[in-house]
PDB file of N, CA and C in Angstrom:
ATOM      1  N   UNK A   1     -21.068 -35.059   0.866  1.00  0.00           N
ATOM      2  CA  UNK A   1     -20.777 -33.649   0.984  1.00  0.00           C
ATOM      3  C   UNK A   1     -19.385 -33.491   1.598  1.00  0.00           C
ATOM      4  N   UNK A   2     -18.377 -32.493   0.670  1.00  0.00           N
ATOM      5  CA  UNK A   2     -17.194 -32.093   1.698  1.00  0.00           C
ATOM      6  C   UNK A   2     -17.383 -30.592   1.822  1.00  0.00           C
ATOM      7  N   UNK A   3     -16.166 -30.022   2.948  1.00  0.00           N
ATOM      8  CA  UNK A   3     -16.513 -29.216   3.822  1.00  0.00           C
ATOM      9  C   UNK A   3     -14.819 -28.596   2.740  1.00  0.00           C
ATOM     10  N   UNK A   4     -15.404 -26.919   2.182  1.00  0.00           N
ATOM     11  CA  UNK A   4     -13.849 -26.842   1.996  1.00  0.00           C
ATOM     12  C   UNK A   4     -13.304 -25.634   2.083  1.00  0.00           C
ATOM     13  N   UNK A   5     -12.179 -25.032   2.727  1.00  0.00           N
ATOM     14  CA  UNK A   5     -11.335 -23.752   3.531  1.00  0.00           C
ATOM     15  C   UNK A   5     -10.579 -23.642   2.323  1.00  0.00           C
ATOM     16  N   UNK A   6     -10.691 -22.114   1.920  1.00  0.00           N
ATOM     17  CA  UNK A   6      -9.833 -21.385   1.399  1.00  0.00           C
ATOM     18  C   UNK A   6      -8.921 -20.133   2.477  1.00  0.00           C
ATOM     19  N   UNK A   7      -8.145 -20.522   2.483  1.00  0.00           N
ATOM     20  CA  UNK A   7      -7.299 -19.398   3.584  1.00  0.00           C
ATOM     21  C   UNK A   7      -6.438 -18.073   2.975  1.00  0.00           C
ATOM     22  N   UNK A   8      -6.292 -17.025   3.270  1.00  0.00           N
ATOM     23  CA  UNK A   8      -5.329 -16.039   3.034  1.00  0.00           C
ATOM     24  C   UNK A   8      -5.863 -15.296   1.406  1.00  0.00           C
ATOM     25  N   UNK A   9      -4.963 -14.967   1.057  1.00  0.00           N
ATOM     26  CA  UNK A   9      -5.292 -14.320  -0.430  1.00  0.00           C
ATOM     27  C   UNK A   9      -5.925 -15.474  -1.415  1.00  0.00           C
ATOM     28  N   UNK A  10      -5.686 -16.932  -1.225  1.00  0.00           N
ATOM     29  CA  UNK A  10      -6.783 -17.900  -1.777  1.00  0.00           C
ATOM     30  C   UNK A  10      -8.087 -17.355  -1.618  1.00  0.00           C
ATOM     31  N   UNK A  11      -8.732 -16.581  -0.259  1.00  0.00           N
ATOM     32  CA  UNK A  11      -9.708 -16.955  -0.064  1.00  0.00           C
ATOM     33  C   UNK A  11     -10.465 -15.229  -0.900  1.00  0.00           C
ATOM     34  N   UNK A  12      -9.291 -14.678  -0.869  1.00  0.00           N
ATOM     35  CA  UNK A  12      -9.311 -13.213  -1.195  1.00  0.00           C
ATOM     36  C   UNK A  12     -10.150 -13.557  -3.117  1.00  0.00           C
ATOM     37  N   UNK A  13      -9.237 -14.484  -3.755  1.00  0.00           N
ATOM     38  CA  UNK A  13      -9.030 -14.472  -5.460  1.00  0.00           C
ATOM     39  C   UNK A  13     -10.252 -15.098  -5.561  1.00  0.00           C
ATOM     40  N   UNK A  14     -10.706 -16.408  -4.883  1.00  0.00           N
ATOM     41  CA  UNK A  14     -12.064 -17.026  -4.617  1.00  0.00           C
ATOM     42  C   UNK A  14     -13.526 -16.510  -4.287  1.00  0.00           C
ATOM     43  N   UNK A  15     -13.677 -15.439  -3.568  1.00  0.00           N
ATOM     44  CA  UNK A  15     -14.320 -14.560  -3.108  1.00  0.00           C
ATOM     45  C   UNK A  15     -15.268 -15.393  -1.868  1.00  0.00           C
ATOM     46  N   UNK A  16     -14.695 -16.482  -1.701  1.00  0.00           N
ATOM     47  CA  UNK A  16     -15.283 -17.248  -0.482  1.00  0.00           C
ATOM     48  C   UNK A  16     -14.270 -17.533   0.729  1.00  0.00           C
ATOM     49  N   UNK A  17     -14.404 -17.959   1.943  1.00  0.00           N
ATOM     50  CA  UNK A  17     -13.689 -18.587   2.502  1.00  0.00           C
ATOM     51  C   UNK A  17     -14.164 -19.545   3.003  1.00  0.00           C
ATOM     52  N   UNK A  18     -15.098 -20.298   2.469  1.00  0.00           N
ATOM     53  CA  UNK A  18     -15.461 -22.262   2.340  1.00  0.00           C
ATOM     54  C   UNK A  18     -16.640 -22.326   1.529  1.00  0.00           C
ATOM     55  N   UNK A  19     -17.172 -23.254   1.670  1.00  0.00           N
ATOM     56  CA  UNK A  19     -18.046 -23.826   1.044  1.00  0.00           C
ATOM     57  C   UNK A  19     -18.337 -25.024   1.525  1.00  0.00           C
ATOM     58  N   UNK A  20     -19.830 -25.822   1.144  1.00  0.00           N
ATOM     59  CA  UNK A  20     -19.916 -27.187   1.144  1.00  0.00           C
ATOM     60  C   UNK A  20     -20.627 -27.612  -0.161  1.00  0.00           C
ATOM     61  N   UNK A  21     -19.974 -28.886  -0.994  1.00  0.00           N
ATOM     62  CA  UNK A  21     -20.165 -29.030  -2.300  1.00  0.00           C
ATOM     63  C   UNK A  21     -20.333 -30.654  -2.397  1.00  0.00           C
ATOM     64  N   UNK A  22     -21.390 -31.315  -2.194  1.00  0.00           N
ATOM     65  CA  UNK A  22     -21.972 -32.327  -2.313  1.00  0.00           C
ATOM     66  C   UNK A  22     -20.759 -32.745  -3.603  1.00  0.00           C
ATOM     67  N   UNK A  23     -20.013 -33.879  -3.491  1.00  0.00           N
ATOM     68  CA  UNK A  23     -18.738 -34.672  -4.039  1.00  0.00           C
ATOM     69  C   UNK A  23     -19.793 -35.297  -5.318  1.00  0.00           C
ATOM     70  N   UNK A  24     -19.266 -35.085  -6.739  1.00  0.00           N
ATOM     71  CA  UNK A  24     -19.598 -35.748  -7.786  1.00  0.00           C
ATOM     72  C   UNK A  24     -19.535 -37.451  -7.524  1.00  0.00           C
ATOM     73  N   UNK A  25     -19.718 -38.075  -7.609  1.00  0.00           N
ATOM     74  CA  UNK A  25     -18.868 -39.569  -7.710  1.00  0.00           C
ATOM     75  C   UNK A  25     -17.505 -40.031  -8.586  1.00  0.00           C
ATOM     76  N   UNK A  26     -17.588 -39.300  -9.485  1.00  0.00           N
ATOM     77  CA  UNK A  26     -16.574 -39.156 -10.669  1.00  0.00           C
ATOM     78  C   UNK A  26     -15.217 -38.494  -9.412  1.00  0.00           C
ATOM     79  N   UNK A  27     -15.298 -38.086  -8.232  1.00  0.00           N
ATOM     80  CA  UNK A  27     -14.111 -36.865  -8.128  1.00  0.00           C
ATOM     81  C   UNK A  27     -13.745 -38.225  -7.148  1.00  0.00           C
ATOM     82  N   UNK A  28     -12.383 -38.569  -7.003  1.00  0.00           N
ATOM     83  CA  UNK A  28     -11.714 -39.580  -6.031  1.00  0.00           C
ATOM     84  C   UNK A  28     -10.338 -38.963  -5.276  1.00  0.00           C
ATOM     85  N   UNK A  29      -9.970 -37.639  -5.903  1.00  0.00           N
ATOM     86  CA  UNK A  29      -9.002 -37.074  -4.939  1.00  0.00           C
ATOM     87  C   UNK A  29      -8.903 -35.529  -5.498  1.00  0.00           C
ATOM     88  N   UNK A  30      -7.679 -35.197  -4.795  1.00  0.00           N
ATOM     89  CA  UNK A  30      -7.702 -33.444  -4.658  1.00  0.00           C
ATOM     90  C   UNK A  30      -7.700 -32.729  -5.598  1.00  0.00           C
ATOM     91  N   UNK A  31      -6.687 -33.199  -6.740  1.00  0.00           N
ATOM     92  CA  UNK A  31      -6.889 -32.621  -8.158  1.00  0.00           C
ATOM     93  C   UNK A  31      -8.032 -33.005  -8.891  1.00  0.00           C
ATOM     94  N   UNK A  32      -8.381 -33.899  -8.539  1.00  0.00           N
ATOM     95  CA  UNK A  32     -10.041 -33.914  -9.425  1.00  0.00           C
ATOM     96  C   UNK A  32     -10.841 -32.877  -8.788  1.00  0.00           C
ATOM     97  N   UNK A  33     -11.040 -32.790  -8.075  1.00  0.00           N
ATOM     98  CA  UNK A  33     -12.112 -31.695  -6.889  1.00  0.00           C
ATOM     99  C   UNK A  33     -11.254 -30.147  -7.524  1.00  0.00           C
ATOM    100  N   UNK A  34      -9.917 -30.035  -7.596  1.00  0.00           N
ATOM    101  CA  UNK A  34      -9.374 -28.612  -8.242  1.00  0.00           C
ATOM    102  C   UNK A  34     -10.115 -28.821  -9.253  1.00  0.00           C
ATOM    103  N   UNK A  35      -9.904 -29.930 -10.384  1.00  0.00           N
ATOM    104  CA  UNK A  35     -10.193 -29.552 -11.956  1.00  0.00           C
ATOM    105  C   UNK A  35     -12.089 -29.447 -12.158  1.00  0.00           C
ATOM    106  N   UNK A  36     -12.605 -29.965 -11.093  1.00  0.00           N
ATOM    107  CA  UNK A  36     -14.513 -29.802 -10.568  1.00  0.00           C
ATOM    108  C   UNK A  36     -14.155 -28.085 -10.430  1.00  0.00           C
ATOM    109  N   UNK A  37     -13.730 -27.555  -9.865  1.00  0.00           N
ATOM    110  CA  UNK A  37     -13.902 -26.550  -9.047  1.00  0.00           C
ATOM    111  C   UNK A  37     -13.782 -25.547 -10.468  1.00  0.00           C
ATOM    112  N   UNK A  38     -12.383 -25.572 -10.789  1.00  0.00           N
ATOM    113  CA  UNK A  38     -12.120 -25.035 -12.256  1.00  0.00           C
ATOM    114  C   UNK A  38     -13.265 -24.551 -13.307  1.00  0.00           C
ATOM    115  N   UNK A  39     -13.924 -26.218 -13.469  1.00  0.00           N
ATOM    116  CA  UNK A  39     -15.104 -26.075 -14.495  1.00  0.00           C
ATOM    117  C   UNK A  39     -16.101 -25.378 -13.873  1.00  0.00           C
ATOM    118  N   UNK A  40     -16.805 -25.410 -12.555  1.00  0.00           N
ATOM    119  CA  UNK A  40     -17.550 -24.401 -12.580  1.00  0.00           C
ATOM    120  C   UNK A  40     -17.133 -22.668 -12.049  1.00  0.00           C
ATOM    121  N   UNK A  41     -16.284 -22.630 -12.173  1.00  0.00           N
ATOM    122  CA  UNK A  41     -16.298 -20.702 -12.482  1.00  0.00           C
ATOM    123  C   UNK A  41     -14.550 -20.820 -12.314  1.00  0.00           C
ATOM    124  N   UNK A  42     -13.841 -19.901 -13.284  1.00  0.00           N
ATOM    125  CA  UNK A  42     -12.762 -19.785 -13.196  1.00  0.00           C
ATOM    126  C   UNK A  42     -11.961 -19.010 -12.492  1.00  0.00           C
ATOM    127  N   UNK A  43     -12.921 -18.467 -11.480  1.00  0.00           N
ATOM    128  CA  UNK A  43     -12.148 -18.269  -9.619  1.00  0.00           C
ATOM    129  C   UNK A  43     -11.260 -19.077  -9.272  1.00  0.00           C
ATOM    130  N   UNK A  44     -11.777 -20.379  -9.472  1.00  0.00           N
ATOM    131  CA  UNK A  44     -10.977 -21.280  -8.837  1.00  0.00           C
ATOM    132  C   UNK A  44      -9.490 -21.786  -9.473  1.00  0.00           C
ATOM    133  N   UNK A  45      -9.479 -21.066 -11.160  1.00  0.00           N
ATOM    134  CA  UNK A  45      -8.242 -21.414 -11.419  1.00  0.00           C
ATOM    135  C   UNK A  45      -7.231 -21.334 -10.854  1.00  0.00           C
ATOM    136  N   UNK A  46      -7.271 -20.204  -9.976  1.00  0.00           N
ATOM    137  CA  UNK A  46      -5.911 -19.848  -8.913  1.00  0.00           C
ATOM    138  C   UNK A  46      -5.552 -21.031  -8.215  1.00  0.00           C
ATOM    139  N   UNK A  47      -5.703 -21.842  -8.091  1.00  0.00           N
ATOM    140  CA  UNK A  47      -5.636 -23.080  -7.605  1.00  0.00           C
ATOM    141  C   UNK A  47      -4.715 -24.358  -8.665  1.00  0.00           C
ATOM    142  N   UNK A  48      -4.935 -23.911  -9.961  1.00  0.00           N
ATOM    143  CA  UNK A  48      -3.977 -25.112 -10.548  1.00  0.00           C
ATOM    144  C   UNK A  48      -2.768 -23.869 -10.765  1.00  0.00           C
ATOM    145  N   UNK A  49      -2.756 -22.487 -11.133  1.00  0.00           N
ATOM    146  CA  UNK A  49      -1.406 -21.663 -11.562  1.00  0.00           C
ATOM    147  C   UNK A  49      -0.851 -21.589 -10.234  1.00  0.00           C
ATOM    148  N   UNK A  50      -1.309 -22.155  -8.863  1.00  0.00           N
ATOM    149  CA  UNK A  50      -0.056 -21.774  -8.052  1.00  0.00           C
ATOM    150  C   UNK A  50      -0.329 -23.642  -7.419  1.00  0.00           C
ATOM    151  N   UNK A  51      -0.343 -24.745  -8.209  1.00  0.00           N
ATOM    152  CA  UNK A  51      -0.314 -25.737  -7.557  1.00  0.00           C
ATOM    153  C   UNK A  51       0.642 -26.592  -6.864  1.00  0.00           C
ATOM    154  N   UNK A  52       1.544 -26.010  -7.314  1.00  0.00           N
ATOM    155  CA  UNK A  52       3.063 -25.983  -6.908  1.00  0.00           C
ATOM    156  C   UNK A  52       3.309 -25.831  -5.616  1.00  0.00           C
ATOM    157  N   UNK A  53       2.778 -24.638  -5.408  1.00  0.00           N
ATOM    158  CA  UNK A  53       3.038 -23.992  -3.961  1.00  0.00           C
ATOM    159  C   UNK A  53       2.124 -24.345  -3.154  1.00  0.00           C
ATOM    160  N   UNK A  54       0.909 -24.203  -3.550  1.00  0.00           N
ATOM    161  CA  UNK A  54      -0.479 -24.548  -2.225  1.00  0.00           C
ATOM    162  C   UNK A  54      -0.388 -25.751  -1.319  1.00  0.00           C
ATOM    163  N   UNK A  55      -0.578 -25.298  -0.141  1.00  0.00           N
ATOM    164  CA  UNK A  55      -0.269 -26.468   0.593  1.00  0.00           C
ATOM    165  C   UNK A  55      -1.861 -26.806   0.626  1.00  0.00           C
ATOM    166  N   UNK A  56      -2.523 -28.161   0.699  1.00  0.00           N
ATOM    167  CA  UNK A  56      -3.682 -28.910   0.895  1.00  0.00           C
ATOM    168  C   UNK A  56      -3.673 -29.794   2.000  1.00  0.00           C
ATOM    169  N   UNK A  57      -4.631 -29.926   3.052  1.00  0.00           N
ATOM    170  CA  UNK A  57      -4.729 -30.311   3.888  1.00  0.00           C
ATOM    171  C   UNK A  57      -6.021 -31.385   3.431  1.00  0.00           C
ATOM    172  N   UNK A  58      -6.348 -32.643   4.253  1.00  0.00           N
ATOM    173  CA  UNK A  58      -7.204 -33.464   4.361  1.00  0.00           C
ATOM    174  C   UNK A  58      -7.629 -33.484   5.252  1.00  0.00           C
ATOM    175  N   UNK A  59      -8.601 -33.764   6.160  1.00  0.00           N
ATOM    176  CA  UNK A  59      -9.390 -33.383   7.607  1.00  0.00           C
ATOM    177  C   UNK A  59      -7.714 -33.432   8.414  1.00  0.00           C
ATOM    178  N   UNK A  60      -7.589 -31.920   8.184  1.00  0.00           N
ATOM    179  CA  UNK A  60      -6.509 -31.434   9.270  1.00  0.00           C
ATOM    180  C   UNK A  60      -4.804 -32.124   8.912  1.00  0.00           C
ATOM    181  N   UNK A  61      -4.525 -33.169   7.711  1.00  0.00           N
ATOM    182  CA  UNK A  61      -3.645 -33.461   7.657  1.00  0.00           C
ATOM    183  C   UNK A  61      -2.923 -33.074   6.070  1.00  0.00           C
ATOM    184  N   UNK A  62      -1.896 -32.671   6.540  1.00  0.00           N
ATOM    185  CA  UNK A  62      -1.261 -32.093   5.174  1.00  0.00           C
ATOM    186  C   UNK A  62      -0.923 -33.504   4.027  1.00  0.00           C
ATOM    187  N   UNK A  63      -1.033 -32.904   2.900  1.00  0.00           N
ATOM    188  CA  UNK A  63      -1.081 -34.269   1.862  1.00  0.00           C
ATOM    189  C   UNK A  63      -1.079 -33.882   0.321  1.00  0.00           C
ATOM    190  N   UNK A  64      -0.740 -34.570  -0.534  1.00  0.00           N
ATOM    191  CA  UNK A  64      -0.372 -33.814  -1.890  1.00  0.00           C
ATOM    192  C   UNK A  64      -1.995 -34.009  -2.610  1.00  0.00           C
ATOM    193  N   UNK A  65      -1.966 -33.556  -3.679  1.00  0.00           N
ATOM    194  CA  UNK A  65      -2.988 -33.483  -4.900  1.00  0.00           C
ATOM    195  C   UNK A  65      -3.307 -35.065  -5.074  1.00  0.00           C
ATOM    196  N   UNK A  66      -2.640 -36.105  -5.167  1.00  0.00           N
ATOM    197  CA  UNK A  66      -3.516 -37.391  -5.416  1.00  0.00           C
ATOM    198  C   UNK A  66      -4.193 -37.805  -4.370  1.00  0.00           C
ATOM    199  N   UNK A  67      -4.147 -36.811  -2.991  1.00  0.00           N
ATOM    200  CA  UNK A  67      -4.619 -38.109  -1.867  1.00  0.00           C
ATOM    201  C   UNK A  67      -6.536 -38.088  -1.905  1.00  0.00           C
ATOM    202  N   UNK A  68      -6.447 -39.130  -1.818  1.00  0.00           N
ATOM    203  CA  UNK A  68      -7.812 -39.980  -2.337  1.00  0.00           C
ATOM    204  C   UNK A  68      -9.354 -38.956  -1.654  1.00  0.00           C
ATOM    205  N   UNK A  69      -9.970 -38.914  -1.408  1.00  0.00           N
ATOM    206  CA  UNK A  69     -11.434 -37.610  -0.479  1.00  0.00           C
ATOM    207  C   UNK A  69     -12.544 -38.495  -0.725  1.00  0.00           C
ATOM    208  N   UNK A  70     -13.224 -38.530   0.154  1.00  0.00           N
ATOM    209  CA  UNK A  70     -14.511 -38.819   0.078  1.00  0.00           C
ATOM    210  C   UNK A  70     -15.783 -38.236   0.932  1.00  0.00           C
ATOM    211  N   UNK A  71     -16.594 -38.322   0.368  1.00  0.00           N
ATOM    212  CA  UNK A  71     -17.983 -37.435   1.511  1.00  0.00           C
ATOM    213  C   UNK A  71     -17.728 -37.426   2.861  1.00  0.00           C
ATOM    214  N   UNK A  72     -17.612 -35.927   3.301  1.00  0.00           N
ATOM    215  CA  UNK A  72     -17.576 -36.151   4.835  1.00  0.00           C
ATOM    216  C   UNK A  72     -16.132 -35.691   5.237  1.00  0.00           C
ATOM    217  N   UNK A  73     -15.370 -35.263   4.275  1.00  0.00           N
ATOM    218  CA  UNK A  73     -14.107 -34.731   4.700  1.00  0.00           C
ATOM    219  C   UNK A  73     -13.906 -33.326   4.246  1.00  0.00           C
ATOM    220  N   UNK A  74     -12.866 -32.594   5.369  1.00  0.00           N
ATOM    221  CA  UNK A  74     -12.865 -31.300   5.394  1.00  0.00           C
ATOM    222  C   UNK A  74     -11.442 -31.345   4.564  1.00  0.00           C
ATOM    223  N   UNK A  75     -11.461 -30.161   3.300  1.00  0.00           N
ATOM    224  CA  UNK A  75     -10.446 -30.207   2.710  1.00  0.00           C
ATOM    225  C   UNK A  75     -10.097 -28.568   2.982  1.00  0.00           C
ATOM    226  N   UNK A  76      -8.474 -28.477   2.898  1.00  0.00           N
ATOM    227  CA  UNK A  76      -8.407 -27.109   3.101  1.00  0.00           C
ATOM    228  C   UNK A  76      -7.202 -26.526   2.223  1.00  0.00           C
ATOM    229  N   UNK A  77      -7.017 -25.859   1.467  1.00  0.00           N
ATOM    230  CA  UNK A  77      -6.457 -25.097   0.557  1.00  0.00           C
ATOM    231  C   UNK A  77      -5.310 -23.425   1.196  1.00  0.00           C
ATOM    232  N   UNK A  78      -4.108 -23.917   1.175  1.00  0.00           N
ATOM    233  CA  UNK A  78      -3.424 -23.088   1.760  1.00  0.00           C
ATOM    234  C   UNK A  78      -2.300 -22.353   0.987  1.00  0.00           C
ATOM    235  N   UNK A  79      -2.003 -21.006   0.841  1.00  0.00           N
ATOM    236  CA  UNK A  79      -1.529 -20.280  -0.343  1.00  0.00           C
ATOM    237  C   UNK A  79       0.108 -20.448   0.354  1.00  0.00           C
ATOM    238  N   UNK A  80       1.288 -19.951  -0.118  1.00  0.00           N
ATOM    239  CA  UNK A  80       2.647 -19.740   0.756  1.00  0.00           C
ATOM    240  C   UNK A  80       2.563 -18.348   1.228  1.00  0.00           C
ATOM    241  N   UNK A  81       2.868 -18.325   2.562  1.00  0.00           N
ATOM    242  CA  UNK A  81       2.799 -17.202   2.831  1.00  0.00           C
ATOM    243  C   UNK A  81       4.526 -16.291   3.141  1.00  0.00           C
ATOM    244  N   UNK A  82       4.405 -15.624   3.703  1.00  0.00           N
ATOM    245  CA  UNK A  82       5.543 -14.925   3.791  1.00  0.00           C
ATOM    246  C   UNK A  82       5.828 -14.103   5.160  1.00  0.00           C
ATOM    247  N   UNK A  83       6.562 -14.125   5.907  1.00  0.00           N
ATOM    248  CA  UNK A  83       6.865 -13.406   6.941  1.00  0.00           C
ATOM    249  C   UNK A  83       7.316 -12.214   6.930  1.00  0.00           C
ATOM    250  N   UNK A  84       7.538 -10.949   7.882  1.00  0.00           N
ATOM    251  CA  UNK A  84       8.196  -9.635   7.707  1.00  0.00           C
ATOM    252  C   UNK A  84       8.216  -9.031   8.750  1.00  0.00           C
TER     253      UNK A  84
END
């Protein structure tokens, strides 16, 4: 099972702000878990059209789309934000 944070207007387009989603075996890092997420409801597409920008965290450490996940880690999904 991972633990996973949608923050800011992510969490707004998602209509959640986490979840916990027992890990396929097939999923070995962050973009697999996006393209899981994708297939079941296309909420989650917001996640590959701004993949560019989203910052992703791994239990608390920032890290790109290949880094590796396994059961038991908190993943967290962060939009760019903007100051004013």
């Amino acid at each position: 099972m991972v633990k996973i944070y949608y923050f800011a207007w992510l969490r707004q387009k998602i209509g959640k702000n986490s979840e916990q989603l027992d890990l396929p075996i097939s999923i070995q890092n962050v973009a697999q878990l996006r393209d899981y997420l994708i297939g079941q409801s296309q909420a989650y597409a917001i996640l590959q059209q701004y993949d560019d920008v989203i910052k992703i965290a791994v239990n608390q450490q920032y890290v790109d789309w290949q880094e590796a996940i396994k059961a038991g880690d908190e993943i967290a999904f962060f939009p760019p934000v903007t100051g004013g």
